[in-house]
Protein backbone atom coordinates (compact mmCIF):
# COMPACT_ATOMS: atom_id res chain seq x y z
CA UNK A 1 43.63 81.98 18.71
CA UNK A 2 43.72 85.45 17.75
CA UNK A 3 41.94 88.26 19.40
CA UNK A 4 38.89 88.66 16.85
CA UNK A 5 38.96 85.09 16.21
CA UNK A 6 38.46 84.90 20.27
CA UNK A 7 36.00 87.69 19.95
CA UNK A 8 33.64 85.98 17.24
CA UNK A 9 34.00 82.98 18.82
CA UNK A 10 32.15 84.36 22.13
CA UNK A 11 30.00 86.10 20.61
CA UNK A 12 28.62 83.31 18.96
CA UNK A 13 28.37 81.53 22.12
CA UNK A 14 26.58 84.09 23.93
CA UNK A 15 24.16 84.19 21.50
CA UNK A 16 22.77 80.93 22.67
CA UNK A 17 21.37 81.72 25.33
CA UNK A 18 19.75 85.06 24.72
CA UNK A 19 17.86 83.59 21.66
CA UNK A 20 16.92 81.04 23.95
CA UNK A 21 15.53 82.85 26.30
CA UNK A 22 13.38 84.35 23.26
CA UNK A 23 12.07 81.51 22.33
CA UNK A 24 11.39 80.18 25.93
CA UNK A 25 9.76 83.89 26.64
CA UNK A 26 7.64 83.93 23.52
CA UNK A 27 6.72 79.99 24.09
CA UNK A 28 5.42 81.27 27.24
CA UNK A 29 3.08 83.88 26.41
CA UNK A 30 1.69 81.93 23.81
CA UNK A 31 0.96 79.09 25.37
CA UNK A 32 3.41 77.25 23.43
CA UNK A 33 5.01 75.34 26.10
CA UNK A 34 2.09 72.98 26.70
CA UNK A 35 2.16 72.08 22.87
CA UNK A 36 5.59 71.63 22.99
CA UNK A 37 6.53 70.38 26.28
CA UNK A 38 9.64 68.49 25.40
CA UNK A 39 11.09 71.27 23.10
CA UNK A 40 10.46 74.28 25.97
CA UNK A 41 12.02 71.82 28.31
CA UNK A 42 15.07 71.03 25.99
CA UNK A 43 15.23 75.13 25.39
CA UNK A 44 15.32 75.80 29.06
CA UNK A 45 17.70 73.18 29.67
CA UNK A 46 20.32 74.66 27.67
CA UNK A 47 19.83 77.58 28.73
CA UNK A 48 20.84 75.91 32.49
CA UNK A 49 23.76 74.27 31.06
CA UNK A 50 25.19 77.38 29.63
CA UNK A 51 25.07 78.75 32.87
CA UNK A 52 27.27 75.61 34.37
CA UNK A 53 29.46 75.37 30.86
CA UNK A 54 30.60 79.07 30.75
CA UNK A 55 31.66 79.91 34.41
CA UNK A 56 33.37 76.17 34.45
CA UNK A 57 34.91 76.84 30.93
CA UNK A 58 36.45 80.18 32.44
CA UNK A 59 37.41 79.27 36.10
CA UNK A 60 37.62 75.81 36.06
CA UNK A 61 39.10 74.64 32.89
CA UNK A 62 40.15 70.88 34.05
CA UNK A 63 36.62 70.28 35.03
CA UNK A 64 34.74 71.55 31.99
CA UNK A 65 35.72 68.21 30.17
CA UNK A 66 33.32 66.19 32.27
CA UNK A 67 30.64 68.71 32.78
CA UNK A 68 30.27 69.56 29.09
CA UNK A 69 29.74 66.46 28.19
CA UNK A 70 27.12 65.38 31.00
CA UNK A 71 25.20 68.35 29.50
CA UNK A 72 25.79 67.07 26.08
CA UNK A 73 24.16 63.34 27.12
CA UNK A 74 21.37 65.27 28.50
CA UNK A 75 20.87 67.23 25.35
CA UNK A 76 20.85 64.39 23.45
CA UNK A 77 17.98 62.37 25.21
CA UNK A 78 15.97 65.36 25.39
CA UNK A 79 16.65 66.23 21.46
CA UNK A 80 15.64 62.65 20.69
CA UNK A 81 12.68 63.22 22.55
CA UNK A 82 11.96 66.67 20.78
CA UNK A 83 11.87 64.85 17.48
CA UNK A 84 9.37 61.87 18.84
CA UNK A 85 7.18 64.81 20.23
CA UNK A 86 7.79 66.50 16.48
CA UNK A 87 6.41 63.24 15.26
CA UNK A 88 3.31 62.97 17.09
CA UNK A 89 1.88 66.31 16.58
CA UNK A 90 2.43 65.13 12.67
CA UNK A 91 0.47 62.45 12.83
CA UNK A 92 -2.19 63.79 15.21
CA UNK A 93 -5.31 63.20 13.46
CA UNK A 94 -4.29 59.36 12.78
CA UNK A 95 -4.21 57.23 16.02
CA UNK A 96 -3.05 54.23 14.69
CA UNK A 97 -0.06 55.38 12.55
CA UNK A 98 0.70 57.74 15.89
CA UNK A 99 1.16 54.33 17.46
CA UNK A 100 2.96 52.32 15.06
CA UNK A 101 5.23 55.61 15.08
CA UNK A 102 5.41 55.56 18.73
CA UNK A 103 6.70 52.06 18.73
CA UNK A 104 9.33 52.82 15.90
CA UNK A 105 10.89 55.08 17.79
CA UNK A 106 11.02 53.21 20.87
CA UNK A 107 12.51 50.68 18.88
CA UNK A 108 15.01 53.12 17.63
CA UNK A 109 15.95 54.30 20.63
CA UNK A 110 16.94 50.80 22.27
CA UNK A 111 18.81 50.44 19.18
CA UNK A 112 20.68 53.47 19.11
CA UNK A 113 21.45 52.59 23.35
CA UNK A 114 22.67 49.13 22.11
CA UNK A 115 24.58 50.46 19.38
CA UNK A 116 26.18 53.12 21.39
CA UNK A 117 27.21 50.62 24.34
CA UNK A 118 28.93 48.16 21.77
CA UNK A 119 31.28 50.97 20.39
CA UNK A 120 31.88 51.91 23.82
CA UNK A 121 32.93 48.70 24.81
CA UNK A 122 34.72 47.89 22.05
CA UNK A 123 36.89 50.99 22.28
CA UNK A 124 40.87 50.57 22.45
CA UNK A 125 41.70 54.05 22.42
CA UNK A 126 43.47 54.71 25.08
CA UNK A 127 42.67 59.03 24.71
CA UNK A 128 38.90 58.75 24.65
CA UNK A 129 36.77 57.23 27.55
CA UNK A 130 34.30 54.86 26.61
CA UNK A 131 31.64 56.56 27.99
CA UNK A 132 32.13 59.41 26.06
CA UNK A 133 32.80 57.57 22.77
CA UNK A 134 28.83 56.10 23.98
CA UNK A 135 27.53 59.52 24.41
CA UNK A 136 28.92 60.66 20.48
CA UNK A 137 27.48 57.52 18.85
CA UNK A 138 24.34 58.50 20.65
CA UNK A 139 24.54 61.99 19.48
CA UNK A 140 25.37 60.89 15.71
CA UNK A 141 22.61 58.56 15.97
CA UNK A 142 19.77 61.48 17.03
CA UNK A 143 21.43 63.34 14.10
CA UNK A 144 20.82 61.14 11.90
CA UNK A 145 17.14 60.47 12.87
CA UNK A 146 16.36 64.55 13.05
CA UNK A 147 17.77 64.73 8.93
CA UNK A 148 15.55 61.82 8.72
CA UNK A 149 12.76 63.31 10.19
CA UNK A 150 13.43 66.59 8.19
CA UNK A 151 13.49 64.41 4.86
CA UNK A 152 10.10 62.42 5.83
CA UNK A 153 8.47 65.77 6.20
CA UNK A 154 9.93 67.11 3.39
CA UNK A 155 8.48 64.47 1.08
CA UNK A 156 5.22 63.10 2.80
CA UNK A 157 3.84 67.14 4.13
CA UNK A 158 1.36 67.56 1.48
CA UNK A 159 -0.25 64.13 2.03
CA UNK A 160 -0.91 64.35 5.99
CA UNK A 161 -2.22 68.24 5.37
CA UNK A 162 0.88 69.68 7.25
CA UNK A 163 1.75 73.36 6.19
CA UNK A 164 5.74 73.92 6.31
CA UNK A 165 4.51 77.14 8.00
CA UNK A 166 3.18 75.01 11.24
CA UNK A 167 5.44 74.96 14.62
CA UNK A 168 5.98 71.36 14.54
CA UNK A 169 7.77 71.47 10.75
CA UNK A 170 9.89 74.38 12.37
CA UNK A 171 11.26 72.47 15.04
CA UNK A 172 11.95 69.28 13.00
CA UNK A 173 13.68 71.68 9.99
CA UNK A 174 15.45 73.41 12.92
CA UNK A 175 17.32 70.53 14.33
CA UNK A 176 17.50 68.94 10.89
CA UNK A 177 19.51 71.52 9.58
CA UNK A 178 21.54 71.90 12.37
CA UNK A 179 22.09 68.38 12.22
CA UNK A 180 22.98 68.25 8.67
CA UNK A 181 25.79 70.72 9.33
CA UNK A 182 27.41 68.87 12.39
CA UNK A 183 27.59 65.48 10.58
CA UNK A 184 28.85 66.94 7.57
CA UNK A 185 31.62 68.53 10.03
CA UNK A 186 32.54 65.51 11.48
CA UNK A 187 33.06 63.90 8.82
CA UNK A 188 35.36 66.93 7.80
CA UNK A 189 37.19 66.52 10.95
CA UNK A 190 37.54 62.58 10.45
CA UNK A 191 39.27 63.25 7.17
CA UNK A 192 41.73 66.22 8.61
CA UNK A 193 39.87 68.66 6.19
CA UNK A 194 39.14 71.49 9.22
CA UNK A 195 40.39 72.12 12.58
CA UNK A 196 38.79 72.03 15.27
CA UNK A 197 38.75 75.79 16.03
CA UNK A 198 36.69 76.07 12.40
CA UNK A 199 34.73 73.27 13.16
CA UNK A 200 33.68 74.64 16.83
CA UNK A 201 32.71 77.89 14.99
CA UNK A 202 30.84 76.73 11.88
CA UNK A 203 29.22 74.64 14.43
CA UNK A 204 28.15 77.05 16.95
CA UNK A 205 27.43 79.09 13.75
CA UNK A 206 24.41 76.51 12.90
CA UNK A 207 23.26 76.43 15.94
CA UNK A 208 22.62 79.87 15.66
CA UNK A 209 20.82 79.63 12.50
CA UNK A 210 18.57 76.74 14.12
CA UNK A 211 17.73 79.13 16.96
CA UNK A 212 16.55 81.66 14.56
CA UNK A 213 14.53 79.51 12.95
CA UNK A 214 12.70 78.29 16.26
CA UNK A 215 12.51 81.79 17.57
CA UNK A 216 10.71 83.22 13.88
CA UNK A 217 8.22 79.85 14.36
CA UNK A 218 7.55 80.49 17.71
CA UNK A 219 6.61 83.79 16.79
CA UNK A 220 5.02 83.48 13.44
CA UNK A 221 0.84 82.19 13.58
CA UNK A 222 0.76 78.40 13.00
CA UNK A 223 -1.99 77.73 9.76
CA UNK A 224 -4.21 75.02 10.36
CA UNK A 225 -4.21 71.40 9.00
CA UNK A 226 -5.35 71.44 5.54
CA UNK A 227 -8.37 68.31 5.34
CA UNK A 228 -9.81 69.04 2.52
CA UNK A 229 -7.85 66.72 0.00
CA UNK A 230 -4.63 65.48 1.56
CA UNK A 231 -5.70 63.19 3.79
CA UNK A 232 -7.36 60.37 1.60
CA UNK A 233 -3.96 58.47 1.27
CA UNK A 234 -3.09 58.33 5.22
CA UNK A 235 -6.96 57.62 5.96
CA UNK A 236 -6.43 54.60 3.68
CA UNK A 237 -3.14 53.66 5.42
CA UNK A 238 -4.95 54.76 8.59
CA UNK A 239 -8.02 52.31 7.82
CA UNK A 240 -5.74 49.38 6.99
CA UNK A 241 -3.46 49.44 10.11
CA UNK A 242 -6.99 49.76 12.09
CA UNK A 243 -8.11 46.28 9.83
CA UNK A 244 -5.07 44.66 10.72
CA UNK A 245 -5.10 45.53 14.36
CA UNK A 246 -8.77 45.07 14.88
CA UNK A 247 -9.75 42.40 12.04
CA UNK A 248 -13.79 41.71 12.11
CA UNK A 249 -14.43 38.26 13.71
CA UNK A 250 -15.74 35.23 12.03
CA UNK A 251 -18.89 35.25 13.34
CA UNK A 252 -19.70 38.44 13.04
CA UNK A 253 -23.15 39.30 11.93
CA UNK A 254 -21.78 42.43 9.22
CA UNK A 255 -21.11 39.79 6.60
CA UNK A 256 -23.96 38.05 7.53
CA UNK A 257 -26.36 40.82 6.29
CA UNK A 258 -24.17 41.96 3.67
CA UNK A 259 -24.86 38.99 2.12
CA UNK A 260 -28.07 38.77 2.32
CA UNK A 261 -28.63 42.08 0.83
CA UNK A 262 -26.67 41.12 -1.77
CA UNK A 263 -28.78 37.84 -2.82
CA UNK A 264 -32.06 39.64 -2.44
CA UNK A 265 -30.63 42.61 -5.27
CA UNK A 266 -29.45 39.77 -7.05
CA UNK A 267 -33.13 38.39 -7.11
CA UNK A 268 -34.39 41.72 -8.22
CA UNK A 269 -35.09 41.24 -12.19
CA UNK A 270 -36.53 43.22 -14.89
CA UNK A 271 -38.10 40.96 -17.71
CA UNK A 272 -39.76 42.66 -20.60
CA UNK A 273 -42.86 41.02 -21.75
CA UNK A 274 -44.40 41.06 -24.97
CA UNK A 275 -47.82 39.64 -26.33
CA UNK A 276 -48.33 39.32 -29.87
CA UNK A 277 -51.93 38.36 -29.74
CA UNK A 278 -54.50 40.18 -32.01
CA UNK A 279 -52.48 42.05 -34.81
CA UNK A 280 -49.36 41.83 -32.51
CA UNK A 281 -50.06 44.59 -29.80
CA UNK A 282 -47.25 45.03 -27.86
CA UNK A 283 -47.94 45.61 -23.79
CA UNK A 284 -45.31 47.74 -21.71
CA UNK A 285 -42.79 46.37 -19.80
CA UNK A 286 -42.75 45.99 -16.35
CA UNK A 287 -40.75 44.80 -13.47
CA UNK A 288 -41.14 41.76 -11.64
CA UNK A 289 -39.76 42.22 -7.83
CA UNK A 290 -39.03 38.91 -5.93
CA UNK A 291 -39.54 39.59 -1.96
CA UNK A 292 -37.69 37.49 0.66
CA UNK A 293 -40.14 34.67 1.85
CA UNK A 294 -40.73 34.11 5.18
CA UNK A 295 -39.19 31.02 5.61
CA UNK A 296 -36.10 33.48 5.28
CA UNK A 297 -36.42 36.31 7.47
CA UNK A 298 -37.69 33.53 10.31
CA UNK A 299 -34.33 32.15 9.75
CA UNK A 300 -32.52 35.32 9.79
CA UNK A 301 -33.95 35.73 13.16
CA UNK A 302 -33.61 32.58 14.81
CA UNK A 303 -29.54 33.08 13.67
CA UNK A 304 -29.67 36.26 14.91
CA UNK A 305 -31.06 34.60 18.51
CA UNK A 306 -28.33 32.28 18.28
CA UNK A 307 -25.24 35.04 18.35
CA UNK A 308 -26.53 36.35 21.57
């Protein structure tokens, strides 16, 4: 490559980890890092593996191969956990669809580790170990899943009261966008449309723009949750998952009395009355109330007896 080209292309990479250390400084003082666990600890890890990656890129070229992409599998399990943690803050105020997300994504990740050893096993070429043709189907996979993730909260913010001004939307459109870019490169690549000196730099390129967008998050005041009128749709799918889970038994005495109320307003009547006696005066009406008898509420209370 040629000297600016060279020049650019460091420069780019250097800039990693000093807006890293930004956000990991600014995460700190705020208090940030105990919201965020997961996403300090994926920051600080890069900022470890640039200081393996470089000096091994420029001393020890033969060995940067394998340590690159150990850092890379590392990356990737902590970015998938970074959107799961994302995903949770989201979804905060509902326990039960924070569950049912929980197990999604532990579902997703067994089958992303399934899919990933298959094409690793079923590998013939001859230039790329299998376990590094595992850790790239990994890594396409957690792409993938952070566009997803960008999309969901994209579409579905203004029902679950989540500002796009709030840290956890910053860190999902972060790696979503960054995401976005790198499979839209690789599928450049795939078809012979870049090389891989412009794909390395629009790539390292986006990853700069994702780290800007974390670091003016991490600094910018998160709103809080709007309640007033977005939440009525996820309490309703909130309620139902919490019917389904914990349905009311059969015997349970809440129908019982619901029931019962509902026979005794059902007995409550108003019947006009009229007497046409002496020149047809007419009397006012009134309304006739018909009390439960006793022979009722002693068998309300011997059922009662009986559920103990």
């Amino acid at each position: 490559m040629s000297e600016k080209i060279k020049i650019l292309y460091y420069a780019l990479w250097l800039a990693h980890p000093v807006l890293q250390t930004v956000i990991a400084i600014a995460m700190l003082r705020r208090g940030q890092h105990r919201e965020f666990k997961y996403f300090f600890a994926y920051v600080v890890t890069q900022i470890l593996s640039f200081a393996v990656v470089f000096p091994t890129y420029r001393y020890y070229p033969l060995a940067v191969f394998y340590v690159s992409w150990i850092t890379t599998a590392i990356s990737v399990a902590l970015g998938f956990k970074v959107i799961h943690e994302a995903f949770l803050d989201v979804f905060r105020p509902f326990h039960t669809l924070r569950d049912l997300g929980t197990v999604l994504f532990k579902w997703a990740g067994l089958v992303m580790l399934l899919v990933a050893g298959v094409v690793s096993v079923s590998t013939n070429s001859s230039d790329t170990p299998p376990w590094v043709q595992a850790i790239t189907t990994a890594q396409r996979s957690v792409r993938i899943i952070q566009v997803g993730m960008v999309l969901f909260l994209l579409f579905f913010a203004r029902y679950l009261g989540v500002s796009r001004r709030q840290h956890s939307f910053g860190i999902a459109l972060g790696f979503g966008t960054f995401a976005l870019v790198e499979l839209t490169l690789i599928a450049s690549w795939a078809g012979d449309h870049l090389s891989n000196l412009a794909v390395n730099l629009i790539n390292m390129g986006a990853y700069n723009t994702a780290l800007f967008i974390w670091l003016g998050y991490t600094l910018a005041k998160s709103p809080a949750r709007d309640a007033a009128s977005t939440l009525l749709r996820p309490q309703r799918w909130e309620q139902s998952l919490s019917d389904i889970q914990h349905p009311l038994p059969a015997d349970s005495l809440i129908p019982m009395f619901e029931g019962m109320v509902d026979r005794a307003l059902s007995r409550t009547r108003v019947s006009p009355s009229i007497t046409p006696e002496n020149g047809g005066a007419a009397t006012a009406t009134r309304a006739t109330v018909v009390p439960m008898s006793a022979l009722t509420i002693s068998g309300l209370v011997e059922r009662v007896g009986s559920k103990r």
